[in-house]
Structure formats: C-alpha cells, structure tokens
Protein backbone atom coordinates (compact mmCIF):
# COMPACT_ATOMS: atom_id res chain seq x y z
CA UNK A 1 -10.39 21.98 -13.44
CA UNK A 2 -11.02 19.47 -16.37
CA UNK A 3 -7.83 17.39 -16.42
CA UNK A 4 -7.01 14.35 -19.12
CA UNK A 5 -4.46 11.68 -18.42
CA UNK A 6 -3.29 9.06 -20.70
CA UNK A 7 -1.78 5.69 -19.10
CA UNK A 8 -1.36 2.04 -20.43
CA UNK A 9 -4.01 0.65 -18.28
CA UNK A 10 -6.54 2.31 -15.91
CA UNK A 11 -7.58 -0.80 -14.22
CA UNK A 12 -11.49 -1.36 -13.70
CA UNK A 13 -11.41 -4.29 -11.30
CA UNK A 14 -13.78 -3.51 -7.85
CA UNK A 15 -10.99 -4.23 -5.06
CA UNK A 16 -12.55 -6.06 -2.70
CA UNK A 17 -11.25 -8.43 0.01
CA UNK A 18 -12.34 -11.07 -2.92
CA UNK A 19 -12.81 -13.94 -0.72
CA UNK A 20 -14.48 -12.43 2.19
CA UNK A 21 -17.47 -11.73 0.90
CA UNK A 22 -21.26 -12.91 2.22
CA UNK A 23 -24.54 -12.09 0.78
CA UNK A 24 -25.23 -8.04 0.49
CA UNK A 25 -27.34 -5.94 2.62
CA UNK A 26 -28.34 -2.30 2.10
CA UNK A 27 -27.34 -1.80 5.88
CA UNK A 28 -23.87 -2.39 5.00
CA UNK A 29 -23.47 0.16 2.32
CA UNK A 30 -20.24 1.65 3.13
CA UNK A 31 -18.55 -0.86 5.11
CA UNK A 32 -15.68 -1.23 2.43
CA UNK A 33 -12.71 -1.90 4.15
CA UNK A 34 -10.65 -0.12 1.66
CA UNK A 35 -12.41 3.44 0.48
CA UNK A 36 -15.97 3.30 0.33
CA UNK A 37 -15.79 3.75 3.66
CA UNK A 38 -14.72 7.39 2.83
CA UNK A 39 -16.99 9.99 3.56
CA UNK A 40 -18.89 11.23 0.49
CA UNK A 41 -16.30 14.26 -0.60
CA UNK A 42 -14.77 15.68 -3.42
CA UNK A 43 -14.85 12.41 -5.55
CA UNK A 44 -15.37 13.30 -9.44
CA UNK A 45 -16.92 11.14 -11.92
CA UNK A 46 -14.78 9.15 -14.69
CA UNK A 47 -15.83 9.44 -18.29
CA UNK A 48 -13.94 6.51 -20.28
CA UNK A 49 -13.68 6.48 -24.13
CA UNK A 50 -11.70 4.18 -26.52
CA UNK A 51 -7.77 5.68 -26.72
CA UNK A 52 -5.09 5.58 -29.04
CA UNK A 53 -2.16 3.01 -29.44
CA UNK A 54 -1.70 4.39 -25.81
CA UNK A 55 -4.52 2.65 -24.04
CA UNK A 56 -7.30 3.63 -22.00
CA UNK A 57 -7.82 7.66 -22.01
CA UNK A 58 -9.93 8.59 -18.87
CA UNK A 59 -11.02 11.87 -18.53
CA UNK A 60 -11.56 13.16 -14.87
CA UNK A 61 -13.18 16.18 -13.85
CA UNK A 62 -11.43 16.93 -11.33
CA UNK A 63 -14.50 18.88 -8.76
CA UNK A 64 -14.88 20.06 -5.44
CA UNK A 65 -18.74 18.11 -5.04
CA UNK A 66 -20.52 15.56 -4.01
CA UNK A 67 -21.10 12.75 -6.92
CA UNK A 68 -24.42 11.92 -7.91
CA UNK A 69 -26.18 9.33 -7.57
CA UNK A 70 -24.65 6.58 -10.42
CA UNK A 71 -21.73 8.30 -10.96
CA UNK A 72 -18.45 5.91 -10.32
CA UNK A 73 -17.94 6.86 -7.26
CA UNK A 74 -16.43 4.43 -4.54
CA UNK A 75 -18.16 5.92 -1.57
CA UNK A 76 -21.52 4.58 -3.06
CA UNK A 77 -19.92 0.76 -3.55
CA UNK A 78 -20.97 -1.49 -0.62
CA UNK A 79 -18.24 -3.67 0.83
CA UNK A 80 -16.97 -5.90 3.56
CA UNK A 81 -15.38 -4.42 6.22
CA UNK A 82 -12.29 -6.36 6.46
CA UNK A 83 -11.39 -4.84 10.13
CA UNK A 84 -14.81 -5.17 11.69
CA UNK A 85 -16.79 -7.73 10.08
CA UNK A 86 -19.50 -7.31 7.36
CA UNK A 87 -20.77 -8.10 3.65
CA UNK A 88 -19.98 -6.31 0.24
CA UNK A 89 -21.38 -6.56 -3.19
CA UNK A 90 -19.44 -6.70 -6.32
CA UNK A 91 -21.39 -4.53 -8.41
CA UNK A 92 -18.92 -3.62 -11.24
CA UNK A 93 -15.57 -4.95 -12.61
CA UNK A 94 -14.42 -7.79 -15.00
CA UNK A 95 -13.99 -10.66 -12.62
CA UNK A 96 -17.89 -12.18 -13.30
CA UNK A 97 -21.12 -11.95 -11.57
CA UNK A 98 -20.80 -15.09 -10.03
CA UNK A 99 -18.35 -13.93 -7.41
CA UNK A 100 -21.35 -12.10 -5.39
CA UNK A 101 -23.00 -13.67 -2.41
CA UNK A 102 -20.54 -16.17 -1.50
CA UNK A 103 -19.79 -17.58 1.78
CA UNK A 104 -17.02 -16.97 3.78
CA UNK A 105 -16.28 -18.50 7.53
CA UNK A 106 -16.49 -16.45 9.78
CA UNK A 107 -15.31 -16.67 13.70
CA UNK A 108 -17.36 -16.15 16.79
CA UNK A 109 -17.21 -12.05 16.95
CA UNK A 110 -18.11 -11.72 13.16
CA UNK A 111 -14.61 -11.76 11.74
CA UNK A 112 -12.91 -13.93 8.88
CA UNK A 113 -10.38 -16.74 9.88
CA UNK A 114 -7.80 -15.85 7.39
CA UNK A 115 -5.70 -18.91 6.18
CA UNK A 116 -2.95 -19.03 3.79
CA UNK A 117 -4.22 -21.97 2.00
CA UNK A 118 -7.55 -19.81 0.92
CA UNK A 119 -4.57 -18.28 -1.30
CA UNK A 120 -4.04 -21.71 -2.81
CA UNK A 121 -7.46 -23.24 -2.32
CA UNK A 122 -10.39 -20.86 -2.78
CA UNK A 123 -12.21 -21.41 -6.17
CA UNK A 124 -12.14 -17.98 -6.89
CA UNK A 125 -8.33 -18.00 -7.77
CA UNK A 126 -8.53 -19.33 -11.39
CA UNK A 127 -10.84 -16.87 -12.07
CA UNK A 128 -9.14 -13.77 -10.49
CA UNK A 129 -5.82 -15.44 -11.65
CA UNK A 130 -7.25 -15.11 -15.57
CA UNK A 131 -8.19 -11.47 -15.19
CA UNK A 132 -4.68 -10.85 -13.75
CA UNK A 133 -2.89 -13.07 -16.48
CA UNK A 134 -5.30 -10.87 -19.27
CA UNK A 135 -3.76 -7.73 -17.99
CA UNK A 136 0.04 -8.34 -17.49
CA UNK A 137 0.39 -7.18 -20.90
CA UNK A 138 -1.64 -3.50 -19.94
CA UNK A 139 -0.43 -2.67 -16.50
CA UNK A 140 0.06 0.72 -15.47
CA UNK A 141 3.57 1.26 -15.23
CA UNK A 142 4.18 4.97 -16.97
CA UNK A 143 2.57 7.90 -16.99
CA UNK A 144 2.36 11.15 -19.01
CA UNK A 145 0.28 13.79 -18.09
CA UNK A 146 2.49 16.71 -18.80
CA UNK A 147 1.34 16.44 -22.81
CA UNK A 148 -2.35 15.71 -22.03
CA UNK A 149 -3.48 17.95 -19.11
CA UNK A 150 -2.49 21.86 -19.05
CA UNK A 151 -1.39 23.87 -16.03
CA UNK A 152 0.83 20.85 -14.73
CA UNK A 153 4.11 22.12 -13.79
CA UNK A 154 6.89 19.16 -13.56
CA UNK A 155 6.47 15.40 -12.93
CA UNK A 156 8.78 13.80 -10.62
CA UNK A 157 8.83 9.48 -11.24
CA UNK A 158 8.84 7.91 -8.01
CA UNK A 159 9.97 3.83 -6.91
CA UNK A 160 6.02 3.46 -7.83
CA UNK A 161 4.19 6.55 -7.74
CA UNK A 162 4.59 9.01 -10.91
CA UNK A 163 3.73 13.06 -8.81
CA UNK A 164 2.64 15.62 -10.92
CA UNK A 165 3.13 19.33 -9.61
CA UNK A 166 -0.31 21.58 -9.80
CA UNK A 167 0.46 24.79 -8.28
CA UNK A 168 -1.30 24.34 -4.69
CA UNK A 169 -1.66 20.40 -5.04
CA UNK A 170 -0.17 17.64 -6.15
CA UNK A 171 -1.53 15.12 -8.39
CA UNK A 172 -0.03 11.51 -7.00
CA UNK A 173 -0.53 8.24 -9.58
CA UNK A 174 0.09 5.04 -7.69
CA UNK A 175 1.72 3.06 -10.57
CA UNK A 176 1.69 -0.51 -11.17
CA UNK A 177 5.69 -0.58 -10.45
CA UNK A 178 7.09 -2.97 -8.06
CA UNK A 179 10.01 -1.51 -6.33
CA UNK A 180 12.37 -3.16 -3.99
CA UNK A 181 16.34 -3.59 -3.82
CA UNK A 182 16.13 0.16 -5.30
CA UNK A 183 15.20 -1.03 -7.97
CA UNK A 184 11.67 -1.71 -10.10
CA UNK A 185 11.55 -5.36 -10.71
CA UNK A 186 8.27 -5.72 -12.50
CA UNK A 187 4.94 -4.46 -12.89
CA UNK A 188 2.22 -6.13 -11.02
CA UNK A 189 -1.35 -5.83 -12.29
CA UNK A 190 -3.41 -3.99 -10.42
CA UNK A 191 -1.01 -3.42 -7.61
CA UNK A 192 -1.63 0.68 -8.10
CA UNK A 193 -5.40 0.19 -7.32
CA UNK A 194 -4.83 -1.78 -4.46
CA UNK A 195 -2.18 0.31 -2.69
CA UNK A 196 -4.15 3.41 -3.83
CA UNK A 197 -7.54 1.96 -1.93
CA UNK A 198 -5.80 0.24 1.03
CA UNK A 199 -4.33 3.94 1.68
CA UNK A 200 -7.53 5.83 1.29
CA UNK A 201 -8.75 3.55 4.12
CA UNK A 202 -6.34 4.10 6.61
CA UNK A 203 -6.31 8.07 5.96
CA UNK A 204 -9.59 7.96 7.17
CA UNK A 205 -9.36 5.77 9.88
CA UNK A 206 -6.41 7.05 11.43
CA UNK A 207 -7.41 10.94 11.63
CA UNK A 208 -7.78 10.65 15.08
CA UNK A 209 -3.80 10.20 15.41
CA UNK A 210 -2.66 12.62 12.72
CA UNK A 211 -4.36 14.52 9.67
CA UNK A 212 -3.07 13.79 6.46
CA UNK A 213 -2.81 15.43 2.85
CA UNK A 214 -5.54 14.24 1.01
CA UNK A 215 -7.62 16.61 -0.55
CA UNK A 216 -9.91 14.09 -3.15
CA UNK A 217 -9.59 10.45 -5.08
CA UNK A 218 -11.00 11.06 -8.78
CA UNK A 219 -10.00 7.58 -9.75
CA UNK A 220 -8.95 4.05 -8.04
CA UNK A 221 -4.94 5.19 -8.86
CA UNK A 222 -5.02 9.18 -8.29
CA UNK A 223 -5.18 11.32 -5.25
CA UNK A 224 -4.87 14.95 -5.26
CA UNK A 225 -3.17 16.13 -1.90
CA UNK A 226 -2.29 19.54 -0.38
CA UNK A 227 1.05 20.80 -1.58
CA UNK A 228 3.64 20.45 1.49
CA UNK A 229 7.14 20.77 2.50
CA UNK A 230 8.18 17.51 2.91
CA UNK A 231 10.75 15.79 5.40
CA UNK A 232 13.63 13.83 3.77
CA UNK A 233 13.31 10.81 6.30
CA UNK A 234 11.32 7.41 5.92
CA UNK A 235 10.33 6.43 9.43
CA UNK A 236 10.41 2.76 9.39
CA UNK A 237 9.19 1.19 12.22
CA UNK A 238 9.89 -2.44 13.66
CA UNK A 239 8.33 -5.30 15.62
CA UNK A 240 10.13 -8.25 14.67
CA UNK A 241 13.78 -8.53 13.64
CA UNK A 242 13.14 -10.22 10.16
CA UNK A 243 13.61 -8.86 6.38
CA UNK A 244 15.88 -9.57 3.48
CA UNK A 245 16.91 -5.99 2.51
CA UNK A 246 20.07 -4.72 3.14
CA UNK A 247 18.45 -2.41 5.61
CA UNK A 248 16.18 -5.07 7.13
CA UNK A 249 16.59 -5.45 10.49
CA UNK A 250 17.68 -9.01 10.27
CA UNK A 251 20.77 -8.34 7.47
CA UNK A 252 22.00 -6.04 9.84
CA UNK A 253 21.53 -7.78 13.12
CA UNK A 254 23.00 -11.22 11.59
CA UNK A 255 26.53 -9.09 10.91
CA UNK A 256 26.88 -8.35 14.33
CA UNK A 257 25.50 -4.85 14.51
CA UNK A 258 23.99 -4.30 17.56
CA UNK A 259 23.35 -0.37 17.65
CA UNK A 260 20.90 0.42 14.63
CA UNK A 261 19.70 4.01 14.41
CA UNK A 262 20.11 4.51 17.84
CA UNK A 263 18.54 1.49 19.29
CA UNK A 264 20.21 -1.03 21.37
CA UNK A 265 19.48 -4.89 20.39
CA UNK A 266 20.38 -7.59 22.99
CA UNK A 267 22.49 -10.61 21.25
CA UNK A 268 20.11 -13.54 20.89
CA UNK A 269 18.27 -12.24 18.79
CA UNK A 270 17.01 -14.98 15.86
CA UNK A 271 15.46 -14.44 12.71
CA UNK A 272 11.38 -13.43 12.77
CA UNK A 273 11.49 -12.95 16.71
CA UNK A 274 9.01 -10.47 18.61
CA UNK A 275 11.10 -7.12 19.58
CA UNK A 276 10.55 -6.66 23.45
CA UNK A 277 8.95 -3.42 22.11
CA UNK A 278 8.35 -1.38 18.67
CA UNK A 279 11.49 0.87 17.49
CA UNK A 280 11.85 3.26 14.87
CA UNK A 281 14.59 2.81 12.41
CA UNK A 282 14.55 5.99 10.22
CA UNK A 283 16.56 6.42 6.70
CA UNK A 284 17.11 8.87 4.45
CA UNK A 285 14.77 9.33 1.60
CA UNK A 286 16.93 8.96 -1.08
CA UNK A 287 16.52 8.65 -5.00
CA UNK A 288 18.82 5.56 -5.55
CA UNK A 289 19.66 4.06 -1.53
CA UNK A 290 17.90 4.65 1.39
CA UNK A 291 20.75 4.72 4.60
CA UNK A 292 19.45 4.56 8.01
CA UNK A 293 20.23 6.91 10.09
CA UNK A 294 19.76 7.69 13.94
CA UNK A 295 17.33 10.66 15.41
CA UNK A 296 20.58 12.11 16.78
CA UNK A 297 22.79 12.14 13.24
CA UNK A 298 18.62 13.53 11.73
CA UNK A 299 18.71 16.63 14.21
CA UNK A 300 22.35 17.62 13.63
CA UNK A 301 22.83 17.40 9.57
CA UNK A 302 19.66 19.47 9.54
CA UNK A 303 16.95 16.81 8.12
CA UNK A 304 14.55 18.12 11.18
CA UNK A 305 14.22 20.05 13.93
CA UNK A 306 14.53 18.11 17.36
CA UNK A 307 10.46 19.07 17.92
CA UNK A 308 9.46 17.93 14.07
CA UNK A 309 11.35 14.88 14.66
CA UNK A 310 9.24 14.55 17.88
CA UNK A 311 6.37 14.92 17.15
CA UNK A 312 6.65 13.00 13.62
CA UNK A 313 8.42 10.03 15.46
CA UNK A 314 5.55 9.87 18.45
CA UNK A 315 2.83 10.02 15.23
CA UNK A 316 4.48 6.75 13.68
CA UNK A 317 4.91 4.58 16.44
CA UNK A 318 1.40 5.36 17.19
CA UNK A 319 0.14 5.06 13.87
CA UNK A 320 2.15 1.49 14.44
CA UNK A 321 0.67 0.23 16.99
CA UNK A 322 -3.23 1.34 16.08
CA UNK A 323 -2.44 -0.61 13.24
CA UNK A 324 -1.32 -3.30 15.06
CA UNK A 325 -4.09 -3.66 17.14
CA UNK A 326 -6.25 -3.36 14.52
CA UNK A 327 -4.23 -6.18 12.26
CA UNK A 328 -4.31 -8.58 15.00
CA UNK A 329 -8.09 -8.42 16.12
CA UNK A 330 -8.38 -10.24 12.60
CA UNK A 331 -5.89 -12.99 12.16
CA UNK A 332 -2.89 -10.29 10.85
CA UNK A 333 0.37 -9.53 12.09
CA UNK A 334 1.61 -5.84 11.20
CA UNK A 335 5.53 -6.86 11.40
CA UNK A 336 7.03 -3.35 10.12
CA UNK A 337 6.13 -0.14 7.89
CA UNK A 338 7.35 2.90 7.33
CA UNK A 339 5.46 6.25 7.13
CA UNK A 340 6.46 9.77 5.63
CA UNK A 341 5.27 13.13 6.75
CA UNK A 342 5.03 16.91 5.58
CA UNK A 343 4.68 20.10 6.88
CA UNK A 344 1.51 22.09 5.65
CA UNK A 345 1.64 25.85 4.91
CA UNK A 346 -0.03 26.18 8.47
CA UNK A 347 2.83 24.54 10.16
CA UNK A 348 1.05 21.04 10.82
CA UNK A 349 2.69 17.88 10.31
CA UNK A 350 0.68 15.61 7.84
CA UNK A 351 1.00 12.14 7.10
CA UNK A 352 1.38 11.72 3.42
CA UNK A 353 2.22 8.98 0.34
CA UNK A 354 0.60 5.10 1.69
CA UNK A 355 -0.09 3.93 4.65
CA UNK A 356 0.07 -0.08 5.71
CA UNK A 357 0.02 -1.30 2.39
CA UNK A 358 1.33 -4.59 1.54
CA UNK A 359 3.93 -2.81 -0.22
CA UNK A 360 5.25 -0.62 2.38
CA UNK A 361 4.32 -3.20 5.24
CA UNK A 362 5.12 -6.32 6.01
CA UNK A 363 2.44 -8.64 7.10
CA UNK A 364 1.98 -12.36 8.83
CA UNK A 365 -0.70 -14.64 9.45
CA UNK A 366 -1.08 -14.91 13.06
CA UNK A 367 -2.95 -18.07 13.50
CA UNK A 368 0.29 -20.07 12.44
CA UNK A 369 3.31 -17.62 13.35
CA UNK A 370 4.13 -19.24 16.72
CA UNK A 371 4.47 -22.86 15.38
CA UNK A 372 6.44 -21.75 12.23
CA UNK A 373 8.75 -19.86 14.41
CA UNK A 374 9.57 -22.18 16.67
CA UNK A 375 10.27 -24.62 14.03
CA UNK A 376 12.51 -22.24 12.38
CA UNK A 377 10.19 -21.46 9.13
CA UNK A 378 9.03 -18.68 7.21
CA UNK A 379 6.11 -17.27 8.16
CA UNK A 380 3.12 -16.84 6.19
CA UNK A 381 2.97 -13.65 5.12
CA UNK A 382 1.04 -11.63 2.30
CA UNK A 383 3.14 -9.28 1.07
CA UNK A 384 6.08 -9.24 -1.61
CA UNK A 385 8.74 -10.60 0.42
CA UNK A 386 8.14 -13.93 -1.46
CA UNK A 387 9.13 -11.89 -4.80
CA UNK A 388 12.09 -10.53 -2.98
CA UNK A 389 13.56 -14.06 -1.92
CA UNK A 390 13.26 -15.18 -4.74
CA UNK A 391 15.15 -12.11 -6.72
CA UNK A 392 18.26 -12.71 -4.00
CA UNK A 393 18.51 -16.55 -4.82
CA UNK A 394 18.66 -15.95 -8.31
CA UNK A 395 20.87 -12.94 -8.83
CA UNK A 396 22.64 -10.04 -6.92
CA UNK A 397 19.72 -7.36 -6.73
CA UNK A 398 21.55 -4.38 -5.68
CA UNK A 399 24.80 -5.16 -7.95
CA UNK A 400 24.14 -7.51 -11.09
CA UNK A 401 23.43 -4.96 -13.65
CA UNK A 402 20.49 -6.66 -15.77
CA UNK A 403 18.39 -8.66 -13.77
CA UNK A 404 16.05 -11.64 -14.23
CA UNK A 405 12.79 -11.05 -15.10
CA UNK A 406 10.37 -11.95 -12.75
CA UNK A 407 8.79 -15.33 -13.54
CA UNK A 408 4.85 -14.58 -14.78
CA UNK A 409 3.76 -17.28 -11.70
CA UNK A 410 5.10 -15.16 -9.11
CA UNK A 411 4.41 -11.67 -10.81
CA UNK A 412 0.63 -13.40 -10.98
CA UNK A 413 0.56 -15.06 -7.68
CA UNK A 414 1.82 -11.62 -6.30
CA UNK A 415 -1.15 -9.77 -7.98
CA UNK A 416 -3.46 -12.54 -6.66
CA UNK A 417 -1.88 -11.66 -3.23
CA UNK A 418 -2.16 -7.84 -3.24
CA UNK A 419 -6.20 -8.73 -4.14
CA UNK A 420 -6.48 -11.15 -1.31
C-alpha cells in the first residue's frame, strides 16, 4: 500500500543518546538503544520531496520487506546501547559532523555515569539547543492524512498521538504535543521522534513478558499496529509517592487519603519516598479526565473481566519492575509509568501505545536521589515534570481557561531533555 502523509514537520534528527557516544565500530552495528536494535522487518523506505505551504510531504511505501541496503532504514544505523554499554555513529541528521567520536566516561562495567550537570555542561548543548530553537517554529503538532492517503477510514486525535483507522491496522503518529493537566501545553520539537524510538526499543526488549501490537515503523513518528479491542483502563504503576497531578500519588496522599485504588498507604508517608513495594493505581481512559479507579470498582462496571484484569495487571507490574532493573543498572530511577493493553482477534492481550518514555514515565538520577531526599529536595529527574511545576506556579492548569504559554527556555530545555 503506497500511502502519503502531509505534516508540519517530519523531523530528520538521528536520536541518539547525544552525549554518550565513543568512537564507532562495525561490531556495534545495531546496538542502538532506541530502534536500531530492531530486528530487520517490515521497515519501508522514505522518499522526501519539497511540499507545499504545508511542510515536509514524505511519501512512505508502506511494505511488508526487508530494506535494502541504503535505504533509511533505522535497523542499519549503528548506536550506543544506552542499557548495556557500547558506541554509535551519527551518520545522518542536522546536528553537524563534529558530534561523532566523542568521549564519554564511562564506569567500571562499561556503562555511562549519568549526571545532571552533563544537561547543563556538555558542549554539545548549544549546538543541539540551535537545532531545537530552528525547529520550534515546524514541530509536528497536527496531522491530516484523511485528504492525502486513500482507504483511511476515521482519525481519532489523541493527548499526543493523531490514530488513523486502516481496516486491519492502525496507523499511530506520535505528535510533537505535550500533554499534561488534560490538557496540550505546547509542542516540543522532536518530542514525537523520541517517544516514537524510545518505544520501539522497549517493544522489542520486553517480548519476553508480553507481545505487543506492532506490526512495522515506516518513519521515526509512525507505527502501524494490529487492529485490537482495546481496554478502557491506564494501568499506572508506582514506586515512590511523588507527582504534581491531581492523580499523582503525592496530591492525593498529602489530603489525607489513605486507600487509593485499592491500596492501603501507611501515614508517614513524605514526598519522593520509596513505596515498601510497587502498586498499581489504574484510571479510566478518558477523553478529558482520567479518574482512578480500584480493580474491584474495574471488574464490576464492566471495564474487564476479573481474568483480563489479571493477567493485564501481573503484565504491568512486571513490565515495571524489568524496567526497573534495567533503569537502575545505569544510573536511572524508573519512579512510575503507566501501560495500556488490547485484546487481539486471537484473544491475546497485547501491550500497545509507548512504553517507558519520558513522557509516560517518570524518571530520577540515582547517583544523587538519597542525598536530595533526605535534605528534602527535588530530585533530578529527566522528564517533564519540570514543565509541569512550573505550569502550577504560574496558573491553575486544570481550571484557568487560557493558559500561559510555555516560556521558549523551558519548551527548549525540555526538547534538549527528551534528546539526552
């Protein structure tokens, strides 16, 4: 199927743990930590001509094969494995040659020491900071492929992904759109790639707990996945009683609520303190307001069976703490996520939409966690919670009708982030 999409932007920038890198080796080939570890499957080539007043048209062919060789096609992009330790080369892009082969420190067992000041020191910000400052104008924050590719059926706009119905599949654009509050609050330049890639990575590496929906990634922003019945239930899951939402297990614990979705919390409890152990908070999947709601009040109003809801809650809290494990063998803390699942026409449950993205995750540095908590600071974190505190000192998020725009520093510094 030959399928053309118009969008603002389709951004071309290699996402690459930018200041991890050391000098390239063939033997490393496919060590990306975000997709070119992918096997070598169903990826299509990109054919990119000069657009309209609209941007950037990319034509996909959308294929069931193997890419040749030189086609763009992650799986043949070397990288460094941000979980395990290894080297990448930045062979395409628009952030400058001279970002290959530099050093990075690296600990004992192979792995990066991840500091927060690399954020604010490494002297490849300026230049990643200009590439993200030339494209806040051309982000990719709408999509419309309903005029531009036939056979699509409806398009349903998502907090940041735009899902386009195509008979047995789904065609899912990861947008630029930052969402939080309910709300989109700005759009962050190549946020969509990042979250897109970071997914791919964990699909693949997490097969061994549950099979997922992805069928094929014919650009750095689109997946096509298997059609799927899906369940109307986030399943957020917890280990640290933090956040600034008004679902966030801190907002809720500091008004005195001590039963949330069916878990009991001990008073004590301060802000950014280890859980004794993970717990799932679930909420309804809602257009405008996610609620939480417990596994019992899920069973009984018909969201899921008592087995679904089983089996779906046992694949999350696993998915959890694999990710976990994983996030703290290099420097990370995985504080919360949340994970959504379908049912396949074969009756499987399959994980579906992101998975531990810094947009639907939460994450820490470990190295300084302890000391910050027990001086009663923030911790480090790399993720968009900055963005968030700042939207709730300056305005009422979920009430004030017109809200601030987001300051260009912290829409770039969040882009730098998401890169990082």
């Amino acid at each position: 199927m030959e399928a053309l999409f118009t969008s603002t932007h389709i951004p071309n920038l290699q996402t690459r743990p930018l200041l991890k890198s050391s000098l390239p080796t063939s033997s490393q080939s496919s060590s990306c930590w975000l997709c070119s570890s992918l096997p070598k499957r169903q990826f299509s080539k990109l054919r990119i001509s000069n657009g309209s007043s609209h941007g950037l048209r990319v034509q996909a062919l959308l294929r069931n094969e193997t890419p040749s060789e030189g086609e763009d096609n992650m799986a043949e992009s070397s990288g460094f494995d941000f979980f395990s330790g290894g080297v990448f080369s930045l062979s395409q892009g628009n952030l400058g040659s001279n970002l290959i082969g530099e050093s990075c420190v690296i600990d004992v067992e192979g792995r990066p020491q991840l500091s927060l000041d690399d954020l604010v020191t490494s002297n490849r910000k300026g230049e990643v900071l200009g590439t993200i400052k030339d494209s806040l104008s051309n982000c990719l924050s709408e999509t419309n492929l309903l005029e531009t590719v036939p056979g699509l059926k409806s398009r349903i706009r998502g907090k940041v992904r735009d899902i386009y119905d195509a008979g047995d599949y789904l065609v899912l654009i990861t947008t630029d759109r930052l969402s939080a509050f309910d709300r989109n609050l700005a759009s962050i330049p190549f946020k969509g790639q990042v979250l897109n890639e970071t997914s791919l990575w964990w699909f693949n590496n997490t097969q061994h707990i549950t099979p997922n929906a992805i069928v094929s990634s014919p650009d750095r922003n689109v997946v096509i996945a298997k059609k799927c019945s899906v369940f109307p239930i986030e399943f957020v899951v917890r280990g640290y009683v933090t956040g600034s939402t008004d679902t966030s297990l801190w907002t809720v614990y500091n008004k005195g609520v001590r039963n949330y979705c069916g878990n009991e919390l001990s008073d004590g409890l301060v802000k950014n303190q280890k859980l004794p152990a993970n717990i799932l908070t679930p909420t309804t999947k809602a257009a405008d307001h996610d609620v939480p709601i417990s596994p019992n009040e899920i069973v009984e109003r018909g969201f899921m069976t008592q087995a679904d809801f089983d089996e779906a809650s046992m694949k999350a809290l696993s998915l959890f703490e694999f990710g976990q494990r994983v996030a703290k063998d290099h420097g990370l803390i995985l504080v919360d996520t949340k994970y959504e699942f379908r049912r396949s026409s074969d009756g499987s449950i399959l994980l579906i939409d992101e998975i531990h993205t810094p947009d639907s995750s939460r994450y820490w540095l470990a190295s300084s966690y302890e000391e910050r908590f027990q001086k009663g600071m923030e911790p480090e974190n790399v993720d968009k919670e900055f963005l968030r505190l700042w939207f709730k000192e300056n305005c009422n998020p979920y009430e004030d009708e017109v809200l601030p725009a987001a300051l260009t520093e912290l829409v770039t510094e969040l882009a730098w982030r998401y890169v990082f």
